[in-house]
PDB file of N, CA and C in Angstrom:
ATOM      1  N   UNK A   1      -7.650   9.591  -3.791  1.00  0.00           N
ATOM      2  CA  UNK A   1      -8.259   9.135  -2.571  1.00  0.00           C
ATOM      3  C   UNK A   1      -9.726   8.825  -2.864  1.00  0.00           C
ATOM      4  N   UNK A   2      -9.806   7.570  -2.374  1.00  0.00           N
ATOM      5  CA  UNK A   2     -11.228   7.179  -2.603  1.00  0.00           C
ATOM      6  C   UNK A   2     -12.324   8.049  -1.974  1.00  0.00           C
ATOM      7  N   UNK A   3     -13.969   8.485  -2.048  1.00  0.00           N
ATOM      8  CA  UNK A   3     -14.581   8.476  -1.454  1.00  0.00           C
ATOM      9  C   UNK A   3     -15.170   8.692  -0.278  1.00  0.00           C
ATOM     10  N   UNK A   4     -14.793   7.056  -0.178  1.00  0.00           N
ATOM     11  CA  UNK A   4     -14.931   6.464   1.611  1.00  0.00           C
ATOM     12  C   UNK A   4     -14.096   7.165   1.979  1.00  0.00           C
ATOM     13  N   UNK A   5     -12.919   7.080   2.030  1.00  0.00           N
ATOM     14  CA  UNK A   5     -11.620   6.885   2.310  1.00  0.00           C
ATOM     15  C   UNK A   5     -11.705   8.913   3.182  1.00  0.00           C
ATOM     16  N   UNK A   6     -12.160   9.833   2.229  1.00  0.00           N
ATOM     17  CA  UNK A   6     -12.399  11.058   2.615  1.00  0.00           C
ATOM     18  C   UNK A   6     -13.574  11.227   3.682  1.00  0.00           C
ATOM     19  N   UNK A   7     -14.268  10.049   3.660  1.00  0.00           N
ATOM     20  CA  UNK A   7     -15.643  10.858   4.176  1.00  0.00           C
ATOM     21  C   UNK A   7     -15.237  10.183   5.416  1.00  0.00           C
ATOM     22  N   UNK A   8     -14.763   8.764   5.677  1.00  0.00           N
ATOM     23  CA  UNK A   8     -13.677   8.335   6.811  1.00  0.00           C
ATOM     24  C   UNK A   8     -12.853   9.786   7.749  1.00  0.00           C
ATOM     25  N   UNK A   9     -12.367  10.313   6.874  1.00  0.00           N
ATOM     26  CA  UNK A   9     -11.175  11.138   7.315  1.00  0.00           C
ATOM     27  C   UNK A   9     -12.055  12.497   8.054  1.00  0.00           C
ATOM     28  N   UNK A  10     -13.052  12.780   7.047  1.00  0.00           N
ATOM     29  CA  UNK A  10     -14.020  14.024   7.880  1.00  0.00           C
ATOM     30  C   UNK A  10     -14.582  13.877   8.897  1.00  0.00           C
ATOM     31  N   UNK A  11     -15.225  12.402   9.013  1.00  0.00           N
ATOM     32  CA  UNK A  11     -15.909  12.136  10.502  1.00  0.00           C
ATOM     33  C   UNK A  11     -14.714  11.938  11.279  1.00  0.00           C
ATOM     34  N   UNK A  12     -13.248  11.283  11.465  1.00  0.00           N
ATOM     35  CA  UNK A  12     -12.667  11.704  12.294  1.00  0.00           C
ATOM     36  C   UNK A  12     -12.030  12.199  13.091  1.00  0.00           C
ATOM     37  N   UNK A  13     -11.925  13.520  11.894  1.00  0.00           N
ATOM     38  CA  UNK A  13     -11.578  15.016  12.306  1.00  0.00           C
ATOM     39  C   UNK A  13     -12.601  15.626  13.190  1.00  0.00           C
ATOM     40  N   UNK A  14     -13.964  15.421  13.067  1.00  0.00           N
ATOM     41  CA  UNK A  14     -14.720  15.899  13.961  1.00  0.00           C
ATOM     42  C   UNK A  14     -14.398  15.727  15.519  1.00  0.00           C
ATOM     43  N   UNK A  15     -14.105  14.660  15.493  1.00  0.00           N
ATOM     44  CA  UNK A  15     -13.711  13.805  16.683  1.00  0.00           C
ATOM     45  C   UNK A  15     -12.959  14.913  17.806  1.00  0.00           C
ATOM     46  N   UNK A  16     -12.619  14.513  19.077  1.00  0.00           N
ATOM     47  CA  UNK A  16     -11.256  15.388  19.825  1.00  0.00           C
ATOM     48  C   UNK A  16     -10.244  14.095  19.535  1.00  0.00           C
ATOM     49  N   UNK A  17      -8.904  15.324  20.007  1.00  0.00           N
ATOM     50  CA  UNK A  17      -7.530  14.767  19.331  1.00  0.00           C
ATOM     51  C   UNK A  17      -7.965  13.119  19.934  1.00  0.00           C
ATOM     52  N   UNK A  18      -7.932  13.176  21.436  1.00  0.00           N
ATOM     53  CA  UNK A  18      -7.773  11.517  21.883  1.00  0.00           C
ATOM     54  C   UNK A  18      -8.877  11.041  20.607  1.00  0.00           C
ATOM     55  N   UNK A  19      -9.347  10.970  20.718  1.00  0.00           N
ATOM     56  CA  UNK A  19     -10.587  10.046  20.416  1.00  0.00           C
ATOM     57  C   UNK A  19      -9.989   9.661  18.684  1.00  0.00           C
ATOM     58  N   UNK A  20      -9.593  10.948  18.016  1.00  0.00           N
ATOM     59  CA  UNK A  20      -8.513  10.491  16.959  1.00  0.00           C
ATOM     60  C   UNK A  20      -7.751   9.251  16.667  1.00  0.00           C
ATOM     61  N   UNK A  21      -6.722   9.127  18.053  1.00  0.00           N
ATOM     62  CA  UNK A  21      -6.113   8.440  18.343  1.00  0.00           C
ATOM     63  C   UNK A  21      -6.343   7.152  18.296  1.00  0.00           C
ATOM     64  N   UNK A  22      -7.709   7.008  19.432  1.00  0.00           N
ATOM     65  CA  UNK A  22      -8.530   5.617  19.562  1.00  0.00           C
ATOM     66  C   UNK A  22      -8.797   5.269  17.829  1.00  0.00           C
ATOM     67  N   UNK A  23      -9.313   6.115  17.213  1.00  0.00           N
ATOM     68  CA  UNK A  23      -9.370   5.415  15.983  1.00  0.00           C
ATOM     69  C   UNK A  23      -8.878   5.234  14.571  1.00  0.00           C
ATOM     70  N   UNK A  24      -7.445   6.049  15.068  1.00  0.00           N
ATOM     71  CA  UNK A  24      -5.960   5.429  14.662  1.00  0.00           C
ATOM     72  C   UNK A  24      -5.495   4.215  14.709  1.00  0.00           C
ATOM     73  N   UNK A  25      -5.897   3.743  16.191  1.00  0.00           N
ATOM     74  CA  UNK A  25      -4.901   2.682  16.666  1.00  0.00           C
ATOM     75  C   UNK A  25      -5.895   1.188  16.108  1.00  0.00           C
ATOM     76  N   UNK A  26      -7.815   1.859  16.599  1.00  0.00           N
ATOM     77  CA  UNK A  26      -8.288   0.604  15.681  1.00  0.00           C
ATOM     78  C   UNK A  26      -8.243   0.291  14.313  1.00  0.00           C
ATOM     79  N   UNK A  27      -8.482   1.538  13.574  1.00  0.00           N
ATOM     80  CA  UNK A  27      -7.875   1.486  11.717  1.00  0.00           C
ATOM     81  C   UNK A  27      -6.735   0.340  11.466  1.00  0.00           C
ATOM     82  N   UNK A  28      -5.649   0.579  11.969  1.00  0.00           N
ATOM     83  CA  UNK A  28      -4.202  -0.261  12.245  1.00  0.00           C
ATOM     84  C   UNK A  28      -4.715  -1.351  12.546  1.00  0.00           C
ATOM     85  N   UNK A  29      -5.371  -1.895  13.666  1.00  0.00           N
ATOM     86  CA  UNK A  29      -6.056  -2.936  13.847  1.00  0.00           C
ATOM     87  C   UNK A  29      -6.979  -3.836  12.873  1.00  0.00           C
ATOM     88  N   UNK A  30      -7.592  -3.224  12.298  1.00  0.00           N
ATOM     89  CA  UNK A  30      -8.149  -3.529  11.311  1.00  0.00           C
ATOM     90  C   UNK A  30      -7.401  -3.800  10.274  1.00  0.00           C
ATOM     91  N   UNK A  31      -6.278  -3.599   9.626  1.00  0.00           N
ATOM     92  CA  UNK A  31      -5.152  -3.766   8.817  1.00  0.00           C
ATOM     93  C   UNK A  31      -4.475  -4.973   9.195  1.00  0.00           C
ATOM     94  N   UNK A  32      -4.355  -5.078  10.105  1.00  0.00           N
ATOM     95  CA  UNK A  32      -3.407  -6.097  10.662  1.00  0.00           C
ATOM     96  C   UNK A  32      -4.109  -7.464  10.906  1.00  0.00           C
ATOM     97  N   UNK A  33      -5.832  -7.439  10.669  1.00  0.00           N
ATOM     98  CA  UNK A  33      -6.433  -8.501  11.072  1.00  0.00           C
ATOM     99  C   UNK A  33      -6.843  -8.926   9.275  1.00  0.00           C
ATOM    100  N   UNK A  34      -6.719  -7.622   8.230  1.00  0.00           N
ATOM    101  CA  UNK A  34      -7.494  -8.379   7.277  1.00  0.00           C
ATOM    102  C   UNK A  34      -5.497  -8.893   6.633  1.00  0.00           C
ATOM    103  N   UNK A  35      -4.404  -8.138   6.895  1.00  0.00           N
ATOM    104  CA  UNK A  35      -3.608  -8.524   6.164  1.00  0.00           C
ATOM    105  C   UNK A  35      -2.408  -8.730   7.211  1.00  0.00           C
ATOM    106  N   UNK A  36      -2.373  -9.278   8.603  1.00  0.00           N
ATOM    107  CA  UNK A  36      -0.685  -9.544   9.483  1.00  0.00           C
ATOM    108  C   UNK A  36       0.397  -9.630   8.615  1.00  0.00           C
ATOM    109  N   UNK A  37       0.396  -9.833   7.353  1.00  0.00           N
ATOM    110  CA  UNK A  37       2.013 -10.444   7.101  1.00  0.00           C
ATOM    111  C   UNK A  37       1.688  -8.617   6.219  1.00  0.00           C
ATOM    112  N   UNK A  38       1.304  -7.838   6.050  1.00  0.00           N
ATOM    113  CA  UNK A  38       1.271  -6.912   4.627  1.00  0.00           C
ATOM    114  C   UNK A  38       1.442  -7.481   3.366  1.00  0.00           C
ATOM    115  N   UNK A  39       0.710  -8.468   3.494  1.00  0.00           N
ATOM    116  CA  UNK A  39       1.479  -9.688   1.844  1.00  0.00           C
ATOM    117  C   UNK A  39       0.459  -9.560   0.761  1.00  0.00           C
ATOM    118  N   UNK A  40      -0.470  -8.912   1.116  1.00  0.00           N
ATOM    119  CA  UNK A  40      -1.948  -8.334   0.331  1.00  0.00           C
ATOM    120  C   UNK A  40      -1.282  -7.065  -0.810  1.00  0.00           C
ATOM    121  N   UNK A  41      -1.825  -6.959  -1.992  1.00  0.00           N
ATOM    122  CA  UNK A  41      -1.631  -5.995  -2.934  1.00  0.00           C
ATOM    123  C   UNK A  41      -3.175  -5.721  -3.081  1.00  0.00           C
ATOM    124  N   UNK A  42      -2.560  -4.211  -3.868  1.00  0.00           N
ATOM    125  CA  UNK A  42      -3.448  -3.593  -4.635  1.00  0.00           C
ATOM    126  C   UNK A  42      -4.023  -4.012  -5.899  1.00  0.00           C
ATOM    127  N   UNK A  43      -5.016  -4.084  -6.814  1.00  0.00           N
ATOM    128  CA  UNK A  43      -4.828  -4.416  -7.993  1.00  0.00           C
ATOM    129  C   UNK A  43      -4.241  -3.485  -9.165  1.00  0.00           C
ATOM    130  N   UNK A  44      -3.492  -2.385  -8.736  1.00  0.00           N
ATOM    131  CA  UNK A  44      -2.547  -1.630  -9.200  1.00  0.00           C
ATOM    132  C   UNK A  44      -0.995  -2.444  -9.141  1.00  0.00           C
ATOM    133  N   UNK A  45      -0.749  -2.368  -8.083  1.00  0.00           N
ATOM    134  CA  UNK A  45       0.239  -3.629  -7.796  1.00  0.00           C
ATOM    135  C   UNK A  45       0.619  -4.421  -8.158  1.00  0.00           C
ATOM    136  N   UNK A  46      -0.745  -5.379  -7.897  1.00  0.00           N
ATOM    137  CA  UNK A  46      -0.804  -6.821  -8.835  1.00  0.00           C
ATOM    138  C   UNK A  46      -0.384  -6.783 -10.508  1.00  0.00           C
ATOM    139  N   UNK A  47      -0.963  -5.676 -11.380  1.00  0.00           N
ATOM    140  CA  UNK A  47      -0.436  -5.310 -12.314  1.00  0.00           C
ATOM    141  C   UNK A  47       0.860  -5.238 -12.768  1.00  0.00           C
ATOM    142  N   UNK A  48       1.791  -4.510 -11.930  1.00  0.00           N
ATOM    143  CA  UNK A  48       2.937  -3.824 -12.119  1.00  0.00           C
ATOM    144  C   UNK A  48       4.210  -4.704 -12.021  1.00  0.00           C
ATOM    145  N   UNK A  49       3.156  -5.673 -10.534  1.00  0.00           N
ATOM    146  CA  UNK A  49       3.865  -6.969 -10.590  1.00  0.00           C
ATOM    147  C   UNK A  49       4.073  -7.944 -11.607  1.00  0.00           C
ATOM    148  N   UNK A  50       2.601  -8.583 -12.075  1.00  0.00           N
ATOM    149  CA  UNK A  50       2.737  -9.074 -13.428  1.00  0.00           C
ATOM    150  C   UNK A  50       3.119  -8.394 -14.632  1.00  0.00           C
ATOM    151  N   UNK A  51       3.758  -7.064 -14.937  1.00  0.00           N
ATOM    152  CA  UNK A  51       4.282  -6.879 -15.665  1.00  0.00           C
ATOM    153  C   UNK A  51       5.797  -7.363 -15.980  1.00  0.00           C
ATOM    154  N   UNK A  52       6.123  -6.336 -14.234  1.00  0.00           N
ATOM    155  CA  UNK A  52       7.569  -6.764 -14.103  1.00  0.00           C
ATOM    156  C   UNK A  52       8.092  -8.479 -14.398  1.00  0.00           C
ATOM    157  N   UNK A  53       7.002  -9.339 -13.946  1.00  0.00           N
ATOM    158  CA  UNK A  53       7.478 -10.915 -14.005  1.00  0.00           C
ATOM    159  C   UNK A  53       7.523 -11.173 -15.521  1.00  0.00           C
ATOM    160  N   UNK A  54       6.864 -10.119 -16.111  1.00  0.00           N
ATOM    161  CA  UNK A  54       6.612 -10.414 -17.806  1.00  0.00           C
ATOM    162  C   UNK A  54       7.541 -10.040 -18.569  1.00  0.00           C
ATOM    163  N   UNK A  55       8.598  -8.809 -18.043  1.00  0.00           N
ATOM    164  CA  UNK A  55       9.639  -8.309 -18.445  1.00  0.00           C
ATOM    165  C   UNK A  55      11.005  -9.060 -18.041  1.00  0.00           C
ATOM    166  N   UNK A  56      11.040  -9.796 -16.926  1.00  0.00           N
ATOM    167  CA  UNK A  56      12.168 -10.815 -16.601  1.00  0.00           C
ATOM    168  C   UNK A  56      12.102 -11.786 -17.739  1.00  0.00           C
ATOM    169  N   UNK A  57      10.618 -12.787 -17.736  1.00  0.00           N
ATOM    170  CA  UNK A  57      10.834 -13.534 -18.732  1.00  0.00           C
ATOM    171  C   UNK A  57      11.324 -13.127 -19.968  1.00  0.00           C
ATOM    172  N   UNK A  58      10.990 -12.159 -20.593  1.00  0.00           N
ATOM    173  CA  UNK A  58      11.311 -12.004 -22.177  1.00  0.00           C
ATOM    174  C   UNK A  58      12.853 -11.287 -21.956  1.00  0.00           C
ATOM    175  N   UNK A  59      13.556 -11.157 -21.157  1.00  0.00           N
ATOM    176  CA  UNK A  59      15.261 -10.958 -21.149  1.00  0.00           C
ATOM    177  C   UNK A  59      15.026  -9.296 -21.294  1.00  0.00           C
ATOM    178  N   UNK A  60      13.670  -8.606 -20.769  1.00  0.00           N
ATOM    179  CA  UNK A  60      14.185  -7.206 -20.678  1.00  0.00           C
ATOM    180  C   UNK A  60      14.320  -6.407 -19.455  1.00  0.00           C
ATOM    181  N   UNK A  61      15.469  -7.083 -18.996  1.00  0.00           N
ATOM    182  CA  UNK A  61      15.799  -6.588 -17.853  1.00  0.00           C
ATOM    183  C   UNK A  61      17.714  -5.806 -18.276  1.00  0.00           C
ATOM    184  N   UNK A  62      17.928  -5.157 -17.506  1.00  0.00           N
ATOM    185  CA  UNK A  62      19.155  -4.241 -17.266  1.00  0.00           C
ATOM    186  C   UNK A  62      20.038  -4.903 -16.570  1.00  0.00           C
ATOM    187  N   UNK A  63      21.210  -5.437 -17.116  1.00  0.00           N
ATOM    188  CA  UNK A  63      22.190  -5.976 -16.484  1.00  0.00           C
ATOM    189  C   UNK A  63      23.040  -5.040 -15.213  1.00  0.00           C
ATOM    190  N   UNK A  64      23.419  -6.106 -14.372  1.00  0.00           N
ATOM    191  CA  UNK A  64      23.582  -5.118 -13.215  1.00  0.00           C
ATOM    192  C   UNK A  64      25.012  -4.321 -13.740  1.00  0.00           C
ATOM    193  N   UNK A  65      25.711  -5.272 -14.331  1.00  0.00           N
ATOM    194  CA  UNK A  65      27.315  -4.004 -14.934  1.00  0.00           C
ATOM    195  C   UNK A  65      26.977  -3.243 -15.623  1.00  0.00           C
ATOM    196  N   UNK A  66      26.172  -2.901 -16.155  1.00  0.00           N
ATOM    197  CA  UNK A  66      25.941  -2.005 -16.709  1.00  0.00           C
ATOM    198  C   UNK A  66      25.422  -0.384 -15.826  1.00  0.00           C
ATOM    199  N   UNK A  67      25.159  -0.840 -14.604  1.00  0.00           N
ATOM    200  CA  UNK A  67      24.613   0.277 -13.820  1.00  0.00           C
ATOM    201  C   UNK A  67      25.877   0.519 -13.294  1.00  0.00           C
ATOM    202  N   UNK A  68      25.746   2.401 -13.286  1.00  0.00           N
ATOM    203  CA  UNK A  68      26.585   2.591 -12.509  1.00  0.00           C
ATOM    204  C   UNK A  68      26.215   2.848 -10.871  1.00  0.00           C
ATOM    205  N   UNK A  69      26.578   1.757 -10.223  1.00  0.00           N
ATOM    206  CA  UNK A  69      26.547   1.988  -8.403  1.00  0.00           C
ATOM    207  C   UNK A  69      26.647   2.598  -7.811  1.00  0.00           C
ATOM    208  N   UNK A  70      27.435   3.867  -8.091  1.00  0.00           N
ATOM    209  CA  UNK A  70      28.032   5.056  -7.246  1.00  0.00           C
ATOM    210  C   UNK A  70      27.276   5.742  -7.444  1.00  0.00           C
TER     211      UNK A  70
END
């Protein structure tokens, strides 16, 4: 956890429960205005992603008969 991210969380514990709430619901708000679709990554993400696309290309992927389903 970042930082911010804690020192965020301490000031709004100070808070009372409502008032919590109120800035629950704007946090969310704020999420939804920098990213509506959730189509935004992390640059952890972005990584893991371009790995995975790096591992399709070179054929190292796991054939699905080979898994067992059950």
């Amino acid at each position: 956890m970042s930082t911010a991210t804690k020192q965020a969380i301490d000031l709004m514990e100070i808070l009372p429960e409502s008032e919590q709430n109120f800035v629950l619901e704007f946090i969310k708000k704020l999420v939804l205005a920098w990213d509506p679709d959730f189509t935004k990554v992390t640059p952890l993400e972005r990584a893991e992603i371009e790995q995975a696309m790096e591992e399709i290309e070179n054929g190292e992927t796991v054939p699905h008969e080979v898994i067992n389903w059950d």
